[in-house]
PDB file of N, CA and C in Angstrom:
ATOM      1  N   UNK A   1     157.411  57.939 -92.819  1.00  0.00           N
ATOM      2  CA  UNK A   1     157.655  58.657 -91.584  1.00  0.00           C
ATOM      3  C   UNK A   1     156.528  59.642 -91.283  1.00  0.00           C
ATOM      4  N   UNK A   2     156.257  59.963 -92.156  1.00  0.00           N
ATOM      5  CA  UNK A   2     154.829  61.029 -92.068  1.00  0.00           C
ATOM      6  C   UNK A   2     154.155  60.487 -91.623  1.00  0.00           C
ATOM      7  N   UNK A   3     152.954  59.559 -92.322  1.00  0.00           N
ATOM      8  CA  UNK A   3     152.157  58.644 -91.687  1.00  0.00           C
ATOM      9  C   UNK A   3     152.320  58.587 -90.717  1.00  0.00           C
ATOM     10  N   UNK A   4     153.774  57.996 -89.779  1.00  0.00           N
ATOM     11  CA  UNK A   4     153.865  57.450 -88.597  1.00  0.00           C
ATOM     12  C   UNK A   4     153.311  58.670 -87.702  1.00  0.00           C
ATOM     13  N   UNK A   5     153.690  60.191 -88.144  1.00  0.00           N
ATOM     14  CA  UNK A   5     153.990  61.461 -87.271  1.00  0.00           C
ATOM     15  C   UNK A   5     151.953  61.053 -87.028  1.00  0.00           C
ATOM     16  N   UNK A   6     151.612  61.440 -88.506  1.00  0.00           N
ATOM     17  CA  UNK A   6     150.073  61.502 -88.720  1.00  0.00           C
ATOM     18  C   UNK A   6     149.258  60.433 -87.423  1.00  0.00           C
ATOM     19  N   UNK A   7     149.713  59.380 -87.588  1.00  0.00           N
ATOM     20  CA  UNK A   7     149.101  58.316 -86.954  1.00  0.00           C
ATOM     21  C   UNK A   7     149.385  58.633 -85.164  1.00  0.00           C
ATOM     22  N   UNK A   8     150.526  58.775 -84.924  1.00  0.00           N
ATOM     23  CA  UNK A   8     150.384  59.207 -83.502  1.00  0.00           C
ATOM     24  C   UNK A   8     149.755  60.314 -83.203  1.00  0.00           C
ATOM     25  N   UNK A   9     149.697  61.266 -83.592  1.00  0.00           N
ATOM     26  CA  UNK A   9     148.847  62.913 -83.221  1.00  0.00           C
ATOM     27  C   UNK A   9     147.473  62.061 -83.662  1.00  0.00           C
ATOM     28  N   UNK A  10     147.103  61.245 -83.993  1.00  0.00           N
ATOM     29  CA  UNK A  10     145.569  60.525 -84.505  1.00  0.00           C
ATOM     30  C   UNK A  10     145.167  60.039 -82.779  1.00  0.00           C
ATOM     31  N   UNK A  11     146.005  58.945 -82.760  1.00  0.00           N
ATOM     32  CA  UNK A  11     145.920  58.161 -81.500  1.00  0.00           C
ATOM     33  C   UNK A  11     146.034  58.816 -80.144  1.00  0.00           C
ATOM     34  N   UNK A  12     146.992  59.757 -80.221  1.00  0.00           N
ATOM     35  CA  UNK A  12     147.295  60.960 -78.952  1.00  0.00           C
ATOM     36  C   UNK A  12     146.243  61.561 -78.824  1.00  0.00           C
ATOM     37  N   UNK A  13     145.442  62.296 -79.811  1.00  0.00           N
ATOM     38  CA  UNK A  13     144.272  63.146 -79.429  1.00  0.00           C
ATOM     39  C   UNK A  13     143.279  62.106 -79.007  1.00  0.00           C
ATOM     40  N   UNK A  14     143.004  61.026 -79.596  1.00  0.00           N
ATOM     41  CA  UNK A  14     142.195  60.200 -79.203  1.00  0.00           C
ATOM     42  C   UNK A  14     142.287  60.096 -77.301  1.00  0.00           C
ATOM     43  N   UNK A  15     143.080  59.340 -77.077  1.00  0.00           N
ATOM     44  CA  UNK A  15     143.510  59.506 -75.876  1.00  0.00           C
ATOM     45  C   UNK A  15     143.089  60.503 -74.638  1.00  0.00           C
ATOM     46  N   UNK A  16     143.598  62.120 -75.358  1.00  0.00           N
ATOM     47  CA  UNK A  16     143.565  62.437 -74.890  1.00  0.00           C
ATOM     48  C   UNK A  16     141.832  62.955 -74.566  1.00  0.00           C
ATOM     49  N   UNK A  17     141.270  63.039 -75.790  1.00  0.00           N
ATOM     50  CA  UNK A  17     139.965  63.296 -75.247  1.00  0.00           C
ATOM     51  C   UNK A  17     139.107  62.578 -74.490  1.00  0.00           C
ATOM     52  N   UNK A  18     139.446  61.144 -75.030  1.00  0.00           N
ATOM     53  CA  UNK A  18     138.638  60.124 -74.061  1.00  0.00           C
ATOM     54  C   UNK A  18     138.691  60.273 -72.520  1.00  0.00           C
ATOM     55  N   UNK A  19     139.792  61.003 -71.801  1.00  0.00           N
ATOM     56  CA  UNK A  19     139.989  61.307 -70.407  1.00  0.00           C
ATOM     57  C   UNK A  19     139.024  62.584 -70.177  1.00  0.00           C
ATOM     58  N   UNK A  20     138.903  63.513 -71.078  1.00  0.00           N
ATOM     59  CA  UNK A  20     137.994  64.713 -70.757  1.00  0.00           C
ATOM     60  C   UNK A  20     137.118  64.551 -70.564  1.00  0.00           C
ATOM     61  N   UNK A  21     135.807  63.265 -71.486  1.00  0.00           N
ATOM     62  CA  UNK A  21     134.709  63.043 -72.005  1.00  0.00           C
ATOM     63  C   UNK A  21     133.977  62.039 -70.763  1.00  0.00           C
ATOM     64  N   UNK A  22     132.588  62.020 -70.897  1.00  0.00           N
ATOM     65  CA  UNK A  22     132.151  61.473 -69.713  1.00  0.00           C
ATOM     66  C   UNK A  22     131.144  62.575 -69.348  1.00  0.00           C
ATOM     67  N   UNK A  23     129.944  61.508 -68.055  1.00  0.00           N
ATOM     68  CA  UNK A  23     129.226  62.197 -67.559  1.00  0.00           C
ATOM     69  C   UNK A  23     129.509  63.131 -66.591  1.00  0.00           C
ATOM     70  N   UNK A  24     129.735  64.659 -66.343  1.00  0.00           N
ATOM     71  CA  UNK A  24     129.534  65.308 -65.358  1.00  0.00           C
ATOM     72  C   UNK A  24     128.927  66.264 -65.703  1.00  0.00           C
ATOM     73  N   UNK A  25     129.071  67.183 -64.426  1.00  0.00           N
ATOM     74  CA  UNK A  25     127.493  67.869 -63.559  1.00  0.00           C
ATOM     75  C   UNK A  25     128.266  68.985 -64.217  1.00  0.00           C
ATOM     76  N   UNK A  26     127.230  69.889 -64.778  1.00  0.00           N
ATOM     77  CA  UNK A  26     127.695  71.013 -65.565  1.00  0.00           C
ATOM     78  C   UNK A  26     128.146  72.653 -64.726  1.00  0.00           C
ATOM     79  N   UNK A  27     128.652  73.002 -64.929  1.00  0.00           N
ATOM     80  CA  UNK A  27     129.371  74.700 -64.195  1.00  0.00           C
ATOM     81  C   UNK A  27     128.498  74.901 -63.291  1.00  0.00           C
ATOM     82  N   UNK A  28     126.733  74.956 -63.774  1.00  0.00           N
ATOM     83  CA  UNK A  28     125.880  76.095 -62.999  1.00  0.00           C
ATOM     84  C   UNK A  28     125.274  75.134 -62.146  1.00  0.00           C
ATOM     85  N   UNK A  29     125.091  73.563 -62.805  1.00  0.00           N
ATOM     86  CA  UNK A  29     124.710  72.728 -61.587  1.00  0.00           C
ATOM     87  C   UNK A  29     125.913  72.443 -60.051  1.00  0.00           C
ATOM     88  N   UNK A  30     127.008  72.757 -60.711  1.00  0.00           N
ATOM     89  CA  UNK A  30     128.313  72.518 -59.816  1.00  0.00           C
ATOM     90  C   UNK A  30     128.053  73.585 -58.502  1.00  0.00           C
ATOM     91  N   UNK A  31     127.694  74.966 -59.161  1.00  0.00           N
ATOM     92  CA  UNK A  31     127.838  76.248 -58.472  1.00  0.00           C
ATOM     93  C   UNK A  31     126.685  76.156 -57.532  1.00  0.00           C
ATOM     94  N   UNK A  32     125.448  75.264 -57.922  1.00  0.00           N
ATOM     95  CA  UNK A  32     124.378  75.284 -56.831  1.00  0.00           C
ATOM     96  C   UNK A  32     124.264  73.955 -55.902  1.00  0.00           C
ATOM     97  N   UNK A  33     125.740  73.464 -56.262  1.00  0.00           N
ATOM     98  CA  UNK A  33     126.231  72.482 -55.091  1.00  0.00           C
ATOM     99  C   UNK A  33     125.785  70.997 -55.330  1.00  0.00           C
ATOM    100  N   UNK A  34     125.082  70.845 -56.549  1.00  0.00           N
ATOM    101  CA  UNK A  34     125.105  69.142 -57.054  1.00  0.00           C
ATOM    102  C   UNK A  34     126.677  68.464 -57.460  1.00  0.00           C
ATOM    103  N   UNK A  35     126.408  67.891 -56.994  1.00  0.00           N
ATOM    104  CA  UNK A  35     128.225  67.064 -57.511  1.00  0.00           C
ATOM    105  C   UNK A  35     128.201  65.328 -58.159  1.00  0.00           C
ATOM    106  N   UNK A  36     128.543  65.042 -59.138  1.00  0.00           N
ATOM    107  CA  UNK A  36     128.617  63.986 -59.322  1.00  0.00           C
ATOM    108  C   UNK A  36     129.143  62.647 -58.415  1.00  0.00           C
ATOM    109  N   UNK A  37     128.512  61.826 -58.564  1.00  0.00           N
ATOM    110  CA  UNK A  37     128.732  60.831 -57.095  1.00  0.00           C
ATOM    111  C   UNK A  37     127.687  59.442 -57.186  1.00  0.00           C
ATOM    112  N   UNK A  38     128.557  58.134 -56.937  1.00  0.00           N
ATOM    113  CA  UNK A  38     128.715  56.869 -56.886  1.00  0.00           C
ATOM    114  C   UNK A  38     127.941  56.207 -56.097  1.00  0.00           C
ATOM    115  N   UNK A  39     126.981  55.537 -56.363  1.00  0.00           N
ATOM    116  CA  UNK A  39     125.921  54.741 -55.429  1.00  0.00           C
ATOM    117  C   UNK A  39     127.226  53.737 -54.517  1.00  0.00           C
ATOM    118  N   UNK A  40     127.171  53.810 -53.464  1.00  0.00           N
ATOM    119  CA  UNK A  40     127.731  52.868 -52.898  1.00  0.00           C
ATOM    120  C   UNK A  40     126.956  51.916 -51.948  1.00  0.00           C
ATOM    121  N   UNK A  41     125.515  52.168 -51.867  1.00  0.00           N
ATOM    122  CA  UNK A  41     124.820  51.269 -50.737  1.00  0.00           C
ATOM    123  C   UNK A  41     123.460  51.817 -50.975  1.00  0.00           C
ATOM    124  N   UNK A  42     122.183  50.893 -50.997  1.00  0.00           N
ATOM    125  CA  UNK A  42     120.980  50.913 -51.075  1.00  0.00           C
ATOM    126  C   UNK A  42     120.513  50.380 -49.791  1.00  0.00           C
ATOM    127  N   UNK A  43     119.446  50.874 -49.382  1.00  0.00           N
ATOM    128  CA  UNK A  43     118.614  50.167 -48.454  1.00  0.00           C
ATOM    129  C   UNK A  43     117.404  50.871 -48.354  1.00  0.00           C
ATOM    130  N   UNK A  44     116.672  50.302 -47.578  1.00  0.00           N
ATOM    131  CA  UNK A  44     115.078  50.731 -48.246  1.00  0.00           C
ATOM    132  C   UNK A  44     114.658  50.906 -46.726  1.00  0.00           C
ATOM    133  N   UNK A  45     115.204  50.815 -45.572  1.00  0.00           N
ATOM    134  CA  UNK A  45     114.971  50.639 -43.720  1.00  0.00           C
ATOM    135  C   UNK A  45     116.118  51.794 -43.858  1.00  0.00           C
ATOM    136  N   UNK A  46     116.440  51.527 -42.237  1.00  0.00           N
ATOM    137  CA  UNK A  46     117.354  51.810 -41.681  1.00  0.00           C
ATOM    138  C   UNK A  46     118.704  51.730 -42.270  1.00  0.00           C
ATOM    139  N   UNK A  47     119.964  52.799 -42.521  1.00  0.00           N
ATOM    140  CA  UNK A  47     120.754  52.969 -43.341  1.00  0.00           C
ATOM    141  C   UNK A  47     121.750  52.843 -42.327  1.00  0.00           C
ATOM    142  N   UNK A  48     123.018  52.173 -41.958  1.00  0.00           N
ATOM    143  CA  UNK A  48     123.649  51.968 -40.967  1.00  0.00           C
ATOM    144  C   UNK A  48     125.099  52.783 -41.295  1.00  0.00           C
ATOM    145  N   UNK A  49     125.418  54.032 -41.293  1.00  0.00           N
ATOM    146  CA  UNK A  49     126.676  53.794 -42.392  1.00  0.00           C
ATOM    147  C   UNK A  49     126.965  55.363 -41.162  1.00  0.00           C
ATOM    148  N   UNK A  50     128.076  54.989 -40.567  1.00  0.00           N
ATOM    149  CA  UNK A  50     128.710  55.995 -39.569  1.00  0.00           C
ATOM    150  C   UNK A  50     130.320  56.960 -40.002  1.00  0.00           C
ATOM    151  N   UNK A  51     130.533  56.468 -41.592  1.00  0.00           N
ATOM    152  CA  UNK A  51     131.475  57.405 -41.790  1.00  0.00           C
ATOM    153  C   UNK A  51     130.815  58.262 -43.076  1.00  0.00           C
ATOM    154  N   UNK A  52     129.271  58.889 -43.080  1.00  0.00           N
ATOM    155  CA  UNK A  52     128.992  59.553 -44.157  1.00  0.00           C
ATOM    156  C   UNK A  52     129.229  60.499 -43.887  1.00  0.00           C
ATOM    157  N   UNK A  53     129.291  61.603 -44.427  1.00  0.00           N
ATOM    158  CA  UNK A  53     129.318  63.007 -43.822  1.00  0.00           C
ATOM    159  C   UNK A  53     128.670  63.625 -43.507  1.00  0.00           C
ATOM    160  N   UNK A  54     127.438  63.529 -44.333  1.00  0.00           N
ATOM    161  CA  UNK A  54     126.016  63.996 -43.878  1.00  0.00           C
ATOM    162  C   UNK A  54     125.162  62.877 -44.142  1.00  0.00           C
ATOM    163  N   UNK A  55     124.233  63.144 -42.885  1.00  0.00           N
ATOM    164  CA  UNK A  55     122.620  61.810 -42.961  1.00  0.00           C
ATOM    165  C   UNK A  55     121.832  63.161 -43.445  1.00  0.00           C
ATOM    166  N   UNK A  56     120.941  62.709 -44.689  1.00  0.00           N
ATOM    167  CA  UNK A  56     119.853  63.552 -45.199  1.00  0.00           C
ATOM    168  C   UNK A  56     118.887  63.266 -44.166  1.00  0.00           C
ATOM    169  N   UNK A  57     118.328  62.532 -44.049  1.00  0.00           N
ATOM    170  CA  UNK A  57     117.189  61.373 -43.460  1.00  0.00           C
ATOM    171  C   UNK A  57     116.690  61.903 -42.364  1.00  0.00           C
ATOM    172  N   UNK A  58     117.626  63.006 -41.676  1.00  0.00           N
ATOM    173  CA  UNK A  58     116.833  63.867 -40.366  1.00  0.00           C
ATOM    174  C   UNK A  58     116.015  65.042 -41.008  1.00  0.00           C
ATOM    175  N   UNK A  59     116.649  65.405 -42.245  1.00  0.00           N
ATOM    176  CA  UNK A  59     115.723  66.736 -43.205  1.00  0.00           C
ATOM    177  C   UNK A  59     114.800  66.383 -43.405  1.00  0.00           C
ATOM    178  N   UNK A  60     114.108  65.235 -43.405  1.00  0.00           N
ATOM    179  CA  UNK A  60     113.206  64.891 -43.932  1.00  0.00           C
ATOM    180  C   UNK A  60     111.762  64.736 -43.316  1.00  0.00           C
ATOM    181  N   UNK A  61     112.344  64.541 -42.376  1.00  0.00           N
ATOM    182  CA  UNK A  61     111.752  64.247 -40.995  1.00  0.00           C
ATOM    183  C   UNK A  61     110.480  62.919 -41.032  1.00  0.00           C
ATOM    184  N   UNK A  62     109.345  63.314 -41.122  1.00  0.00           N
ATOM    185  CA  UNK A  62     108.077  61.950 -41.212  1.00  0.00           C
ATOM    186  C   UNK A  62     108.373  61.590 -42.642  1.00  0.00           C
ATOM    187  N   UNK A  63     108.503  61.903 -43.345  1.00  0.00           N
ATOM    188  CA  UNK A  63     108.663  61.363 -44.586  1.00  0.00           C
ATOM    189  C   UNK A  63     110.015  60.161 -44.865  1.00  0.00           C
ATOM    190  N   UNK A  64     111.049  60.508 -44.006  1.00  0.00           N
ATOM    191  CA  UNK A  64     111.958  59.743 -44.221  1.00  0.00           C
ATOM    192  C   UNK A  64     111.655  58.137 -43.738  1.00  0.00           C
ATOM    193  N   UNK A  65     110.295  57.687 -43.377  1.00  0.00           N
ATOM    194  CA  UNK A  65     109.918  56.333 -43.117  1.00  0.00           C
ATOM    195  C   UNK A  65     109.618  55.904 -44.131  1.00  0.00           C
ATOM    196  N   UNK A  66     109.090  56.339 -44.937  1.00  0.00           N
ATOM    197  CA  UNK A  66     108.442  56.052 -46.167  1.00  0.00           C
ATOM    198  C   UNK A  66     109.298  56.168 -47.515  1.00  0.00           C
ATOM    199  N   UNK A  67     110.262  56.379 -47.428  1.00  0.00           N
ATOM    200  CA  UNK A  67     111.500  56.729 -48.578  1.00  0.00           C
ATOM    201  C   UNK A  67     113.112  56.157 -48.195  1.00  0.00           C
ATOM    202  N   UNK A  68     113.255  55.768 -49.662  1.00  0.00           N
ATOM    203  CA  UNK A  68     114.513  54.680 -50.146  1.00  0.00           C
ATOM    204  C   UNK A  68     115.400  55.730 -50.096  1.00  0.00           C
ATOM    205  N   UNK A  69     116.836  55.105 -49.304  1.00  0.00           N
ATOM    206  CA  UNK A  69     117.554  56.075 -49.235  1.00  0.00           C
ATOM    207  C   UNK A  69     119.137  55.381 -49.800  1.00  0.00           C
ATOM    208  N   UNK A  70     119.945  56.056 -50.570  1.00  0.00           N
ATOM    209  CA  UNK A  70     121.513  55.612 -50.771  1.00  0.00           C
ATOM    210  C   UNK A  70     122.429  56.249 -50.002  1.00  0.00           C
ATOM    211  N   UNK A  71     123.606  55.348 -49.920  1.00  0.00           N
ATOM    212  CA  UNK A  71     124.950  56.182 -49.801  1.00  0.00           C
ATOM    213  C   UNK A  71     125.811  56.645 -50.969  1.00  0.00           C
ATOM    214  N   UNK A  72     125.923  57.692 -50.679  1.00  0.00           N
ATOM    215  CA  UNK A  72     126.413  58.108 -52.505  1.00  0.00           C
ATOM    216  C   UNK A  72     127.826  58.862 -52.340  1.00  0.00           C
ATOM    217  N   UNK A  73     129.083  58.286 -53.041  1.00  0.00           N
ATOM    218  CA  UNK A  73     130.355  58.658 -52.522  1.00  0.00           C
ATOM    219  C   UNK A  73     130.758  59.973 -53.488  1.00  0.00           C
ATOM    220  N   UNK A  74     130.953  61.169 -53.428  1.00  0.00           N
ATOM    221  CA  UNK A  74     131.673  61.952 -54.207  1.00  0.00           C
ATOM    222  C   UNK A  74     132.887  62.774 -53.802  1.00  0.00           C
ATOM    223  N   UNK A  75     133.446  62.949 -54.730  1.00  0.00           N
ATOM    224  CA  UNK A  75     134.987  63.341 -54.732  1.00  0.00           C
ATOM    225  C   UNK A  75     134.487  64.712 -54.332  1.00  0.00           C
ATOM    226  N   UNK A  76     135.329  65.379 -53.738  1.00  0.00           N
ATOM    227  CA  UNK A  76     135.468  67.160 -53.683  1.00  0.00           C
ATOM    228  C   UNK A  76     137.383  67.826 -53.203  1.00  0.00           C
ATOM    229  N   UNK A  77     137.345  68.983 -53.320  1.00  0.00           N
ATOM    230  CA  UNK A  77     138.188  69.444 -53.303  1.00  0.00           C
ATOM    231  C   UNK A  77     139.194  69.466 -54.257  1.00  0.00           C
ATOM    232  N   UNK A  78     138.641  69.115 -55.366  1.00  0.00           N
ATOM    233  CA  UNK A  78     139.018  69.017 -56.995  1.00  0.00           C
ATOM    234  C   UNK A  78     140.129  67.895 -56.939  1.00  0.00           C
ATOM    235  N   UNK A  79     140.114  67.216 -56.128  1.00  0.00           N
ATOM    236  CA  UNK A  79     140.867  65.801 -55.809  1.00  0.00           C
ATOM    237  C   UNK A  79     140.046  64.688 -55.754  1.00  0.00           C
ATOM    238  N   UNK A  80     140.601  63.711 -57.195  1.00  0.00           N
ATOM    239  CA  UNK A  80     139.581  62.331 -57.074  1.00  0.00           C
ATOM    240  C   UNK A  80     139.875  61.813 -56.033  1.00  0.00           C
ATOM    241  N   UNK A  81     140.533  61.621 -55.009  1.00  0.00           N
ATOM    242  CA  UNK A  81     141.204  60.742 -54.184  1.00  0.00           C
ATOM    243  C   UNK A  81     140.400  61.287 -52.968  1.00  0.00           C
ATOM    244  N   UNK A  82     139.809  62.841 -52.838  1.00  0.00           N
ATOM    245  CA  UNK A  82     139.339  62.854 -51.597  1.00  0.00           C
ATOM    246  C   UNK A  82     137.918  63.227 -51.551  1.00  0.00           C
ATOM    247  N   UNK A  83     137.331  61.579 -50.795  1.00  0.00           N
ATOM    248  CA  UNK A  83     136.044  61.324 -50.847  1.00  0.00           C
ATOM    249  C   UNK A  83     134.930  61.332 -50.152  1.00  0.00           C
ATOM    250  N   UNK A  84     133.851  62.000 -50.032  1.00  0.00           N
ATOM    251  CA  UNK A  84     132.847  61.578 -49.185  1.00  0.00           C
ATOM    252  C   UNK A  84     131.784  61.361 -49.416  1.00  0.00           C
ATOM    253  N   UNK A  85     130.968  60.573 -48.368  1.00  0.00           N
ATOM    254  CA  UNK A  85     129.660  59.864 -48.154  1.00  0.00           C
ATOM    255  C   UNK A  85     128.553  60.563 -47.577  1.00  0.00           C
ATOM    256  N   UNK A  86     127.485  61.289 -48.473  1.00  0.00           N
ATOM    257  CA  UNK A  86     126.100  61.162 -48.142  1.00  0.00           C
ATOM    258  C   UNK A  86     125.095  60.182 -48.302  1.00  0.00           C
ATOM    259  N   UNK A  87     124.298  60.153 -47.190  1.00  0.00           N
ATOM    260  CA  UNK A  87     122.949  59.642 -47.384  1.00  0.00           C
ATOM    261  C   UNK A  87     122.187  60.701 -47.725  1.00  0.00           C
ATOM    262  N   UNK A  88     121.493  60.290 -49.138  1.00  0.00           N
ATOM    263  CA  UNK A  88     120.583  60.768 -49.436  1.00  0.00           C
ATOM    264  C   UNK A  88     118.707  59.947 -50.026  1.00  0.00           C
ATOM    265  N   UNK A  89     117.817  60.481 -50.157  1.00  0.00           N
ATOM    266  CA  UNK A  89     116.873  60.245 -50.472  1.00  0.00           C
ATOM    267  C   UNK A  89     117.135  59.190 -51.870  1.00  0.00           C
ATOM    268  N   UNK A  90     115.885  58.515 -52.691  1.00  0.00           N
ATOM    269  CA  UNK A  90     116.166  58.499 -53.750  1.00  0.00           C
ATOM    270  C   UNK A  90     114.824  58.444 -54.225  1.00  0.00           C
ATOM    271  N   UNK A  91     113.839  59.097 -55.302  1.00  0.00           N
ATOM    272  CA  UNK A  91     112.639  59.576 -55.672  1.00  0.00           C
ATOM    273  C   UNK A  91     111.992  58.019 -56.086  1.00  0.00           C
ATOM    274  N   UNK A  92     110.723  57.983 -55.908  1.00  0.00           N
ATOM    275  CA  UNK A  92     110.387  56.587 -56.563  1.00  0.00           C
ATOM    276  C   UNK A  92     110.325  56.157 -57.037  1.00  0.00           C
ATOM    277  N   UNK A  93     110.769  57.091 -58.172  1.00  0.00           N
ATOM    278  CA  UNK A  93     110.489  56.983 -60.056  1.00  0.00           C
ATOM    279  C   UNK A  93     111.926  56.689 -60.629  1.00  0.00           C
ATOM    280  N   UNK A  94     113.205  56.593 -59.547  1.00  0.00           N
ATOM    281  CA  UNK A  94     114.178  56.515 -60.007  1.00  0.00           C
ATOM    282  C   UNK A  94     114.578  55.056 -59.301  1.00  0.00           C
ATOM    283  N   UNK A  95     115.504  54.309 -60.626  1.00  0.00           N
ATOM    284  CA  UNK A  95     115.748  52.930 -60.630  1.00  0.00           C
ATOM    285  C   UNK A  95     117.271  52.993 -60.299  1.00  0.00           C
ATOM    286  N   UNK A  96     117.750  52.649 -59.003  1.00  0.00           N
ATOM    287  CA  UNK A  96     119.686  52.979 -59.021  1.00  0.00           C
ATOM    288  C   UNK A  96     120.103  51.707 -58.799  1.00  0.00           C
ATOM    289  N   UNK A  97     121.273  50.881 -58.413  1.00  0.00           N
ATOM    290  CA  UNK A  97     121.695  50.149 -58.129  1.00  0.00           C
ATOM    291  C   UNK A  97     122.997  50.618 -57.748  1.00  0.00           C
ATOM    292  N   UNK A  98     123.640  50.095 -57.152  1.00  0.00           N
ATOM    293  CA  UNK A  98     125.310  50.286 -56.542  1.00  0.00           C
ATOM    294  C   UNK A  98     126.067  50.190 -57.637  1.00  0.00           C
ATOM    295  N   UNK A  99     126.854  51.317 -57.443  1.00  0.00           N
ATOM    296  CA  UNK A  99     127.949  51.557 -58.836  1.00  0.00           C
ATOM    297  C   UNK A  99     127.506  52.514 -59.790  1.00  0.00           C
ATOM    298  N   UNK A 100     126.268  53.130 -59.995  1.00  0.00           N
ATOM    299  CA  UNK A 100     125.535  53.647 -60.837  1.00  0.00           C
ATOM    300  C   UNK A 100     125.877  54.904 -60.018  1.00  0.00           C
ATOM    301  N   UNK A 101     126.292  56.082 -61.168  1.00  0.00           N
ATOM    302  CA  UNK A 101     126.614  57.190 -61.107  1.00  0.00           C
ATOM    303  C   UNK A 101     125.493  58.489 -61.203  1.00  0.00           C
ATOM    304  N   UNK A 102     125.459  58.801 -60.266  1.00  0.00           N
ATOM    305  CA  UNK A 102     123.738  59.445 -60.150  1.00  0.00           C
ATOM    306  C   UNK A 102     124.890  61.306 -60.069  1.00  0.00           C
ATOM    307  N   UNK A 103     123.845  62.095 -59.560  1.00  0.00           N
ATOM    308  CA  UNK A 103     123.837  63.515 -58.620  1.00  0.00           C
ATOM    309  C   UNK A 103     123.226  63.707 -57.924  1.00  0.00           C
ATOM    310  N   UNK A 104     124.158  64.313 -56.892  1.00  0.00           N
ATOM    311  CA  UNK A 104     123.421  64.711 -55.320  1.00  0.00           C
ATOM    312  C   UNK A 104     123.550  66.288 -55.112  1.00  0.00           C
ATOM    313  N   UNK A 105     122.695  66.797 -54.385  1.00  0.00           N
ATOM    314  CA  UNK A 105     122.835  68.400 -53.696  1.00  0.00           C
ATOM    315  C   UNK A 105     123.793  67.935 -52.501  1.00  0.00           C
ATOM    316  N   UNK A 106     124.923  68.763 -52.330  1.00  0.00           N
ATOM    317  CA  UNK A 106     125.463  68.820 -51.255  1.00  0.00           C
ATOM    318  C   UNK A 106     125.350  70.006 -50.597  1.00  0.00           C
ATOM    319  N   UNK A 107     124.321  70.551 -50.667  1.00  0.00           N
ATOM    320  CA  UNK A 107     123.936  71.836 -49.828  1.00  0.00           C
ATOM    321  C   UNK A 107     121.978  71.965 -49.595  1.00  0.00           C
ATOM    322  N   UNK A 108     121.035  70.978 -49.767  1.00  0.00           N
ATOM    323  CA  UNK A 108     120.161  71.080 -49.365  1.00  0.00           C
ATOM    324  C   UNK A 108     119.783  69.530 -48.999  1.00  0.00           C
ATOM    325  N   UNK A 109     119.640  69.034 -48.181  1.00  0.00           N
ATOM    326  CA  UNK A 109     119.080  67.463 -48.260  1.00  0.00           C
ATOM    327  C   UNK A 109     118.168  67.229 -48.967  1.00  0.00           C
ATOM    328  N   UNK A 110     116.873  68.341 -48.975  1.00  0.00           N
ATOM    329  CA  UNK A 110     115.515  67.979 -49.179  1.00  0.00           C
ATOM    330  C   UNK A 110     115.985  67.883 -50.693  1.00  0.00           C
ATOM    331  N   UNK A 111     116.414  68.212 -51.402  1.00  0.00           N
ATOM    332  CA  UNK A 111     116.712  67.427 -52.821  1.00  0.00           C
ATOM    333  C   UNK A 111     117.331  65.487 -52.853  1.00  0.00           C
ATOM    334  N   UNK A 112     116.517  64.870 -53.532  1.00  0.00           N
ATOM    335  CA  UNK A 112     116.575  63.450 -53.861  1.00  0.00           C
ATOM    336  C   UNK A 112     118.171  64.000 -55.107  1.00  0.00           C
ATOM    337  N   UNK A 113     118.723  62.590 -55.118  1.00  0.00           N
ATOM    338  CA  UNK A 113     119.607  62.416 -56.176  1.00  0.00           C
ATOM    339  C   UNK A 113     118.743  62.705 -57.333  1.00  0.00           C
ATOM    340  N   UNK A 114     119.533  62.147 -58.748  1.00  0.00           N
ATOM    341  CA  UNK A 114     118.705  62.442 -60.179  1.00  0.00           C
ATOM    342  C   UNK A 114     119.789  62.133 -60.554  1.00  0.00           C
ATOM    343  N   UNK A 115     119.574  60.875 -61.588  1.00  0.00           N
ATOM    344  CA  UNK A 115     120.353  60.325 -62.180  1.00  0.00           C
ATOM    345  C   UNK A 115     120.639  61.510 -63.753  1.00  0.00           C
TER     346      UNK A 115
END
C-alpha cells in the first residue's frame, strides 16, 4: 500500500510539472511587452491577412519591401483561448516555418521576432 501511496505522488508530481515546464518569455521580457506566439503564416510579398491586430509592415516603411514577414498568433489576457494576430518582420538570419514558436514585441514593430 505504501508503494502504491509512493508511486502516485511519483507520477502526480510528474504530471504536474510537465504542465509548468516549456518555452516561455521570461517576467522582464513579458514586462517590455514580448509575448510568446505561434507562426501561423509566412510570406515573403504581400501578406494578405485582415483579422491581425496589428500590420508591423507600415513601421517599417522602405524597408518593408525588402523583408520576410509572419503572422504570429499569441494568447493575451492571461487566457489561452484569447488570441491575436500580428504581422511582424522576420530577421534574415532567422529560419521559421509555421507552427514554430518564436517571440514578438507587442509594443514596438520595429523589433523582428527572435526565436
Amino acid at each position: 500500500m505504501l508503494k502504491l501511496k509512493i508511486a502516485l505522488v511519483v507520477v502526480f508530481a510528474a504530471l504536474t510539472t510537465a504542465c509548468t515546464t516549456g518555452p516561455q518569455v521570461s517576467s522582464n521580457a513579458y514586462s517590455q511587452g514580448w509575448r510568446r506566439a505561434q507562426v501561423v503564416a509566412i510570406e515573403k510579398d504581400q501578406l494578405a491577412v485582415r483579422s491581425s491586430k496589428e500590420d508591423c509592415r507600415m513601421a517599417l516603411g522602405a524597408e518593408a519591401g525588402k523583408t520576410r514577414f509572419a503572422v504570429a498568433s499569441y494568447s493575451y489576457g492571461g487566457n489561452p483561448n484569447l488570441r491575436a494576430k500580428r504581422i511582424v518582420a522576420i530577421p534574415n538570419d532567422v529560419d521559421v516555418e509555421v507552427g514554430d514558436w518564436v517571440e514578438v514585441s507587442i509594443t514596438d514593430c520595429r523589433l523582428a521576432l527572435r526565436k
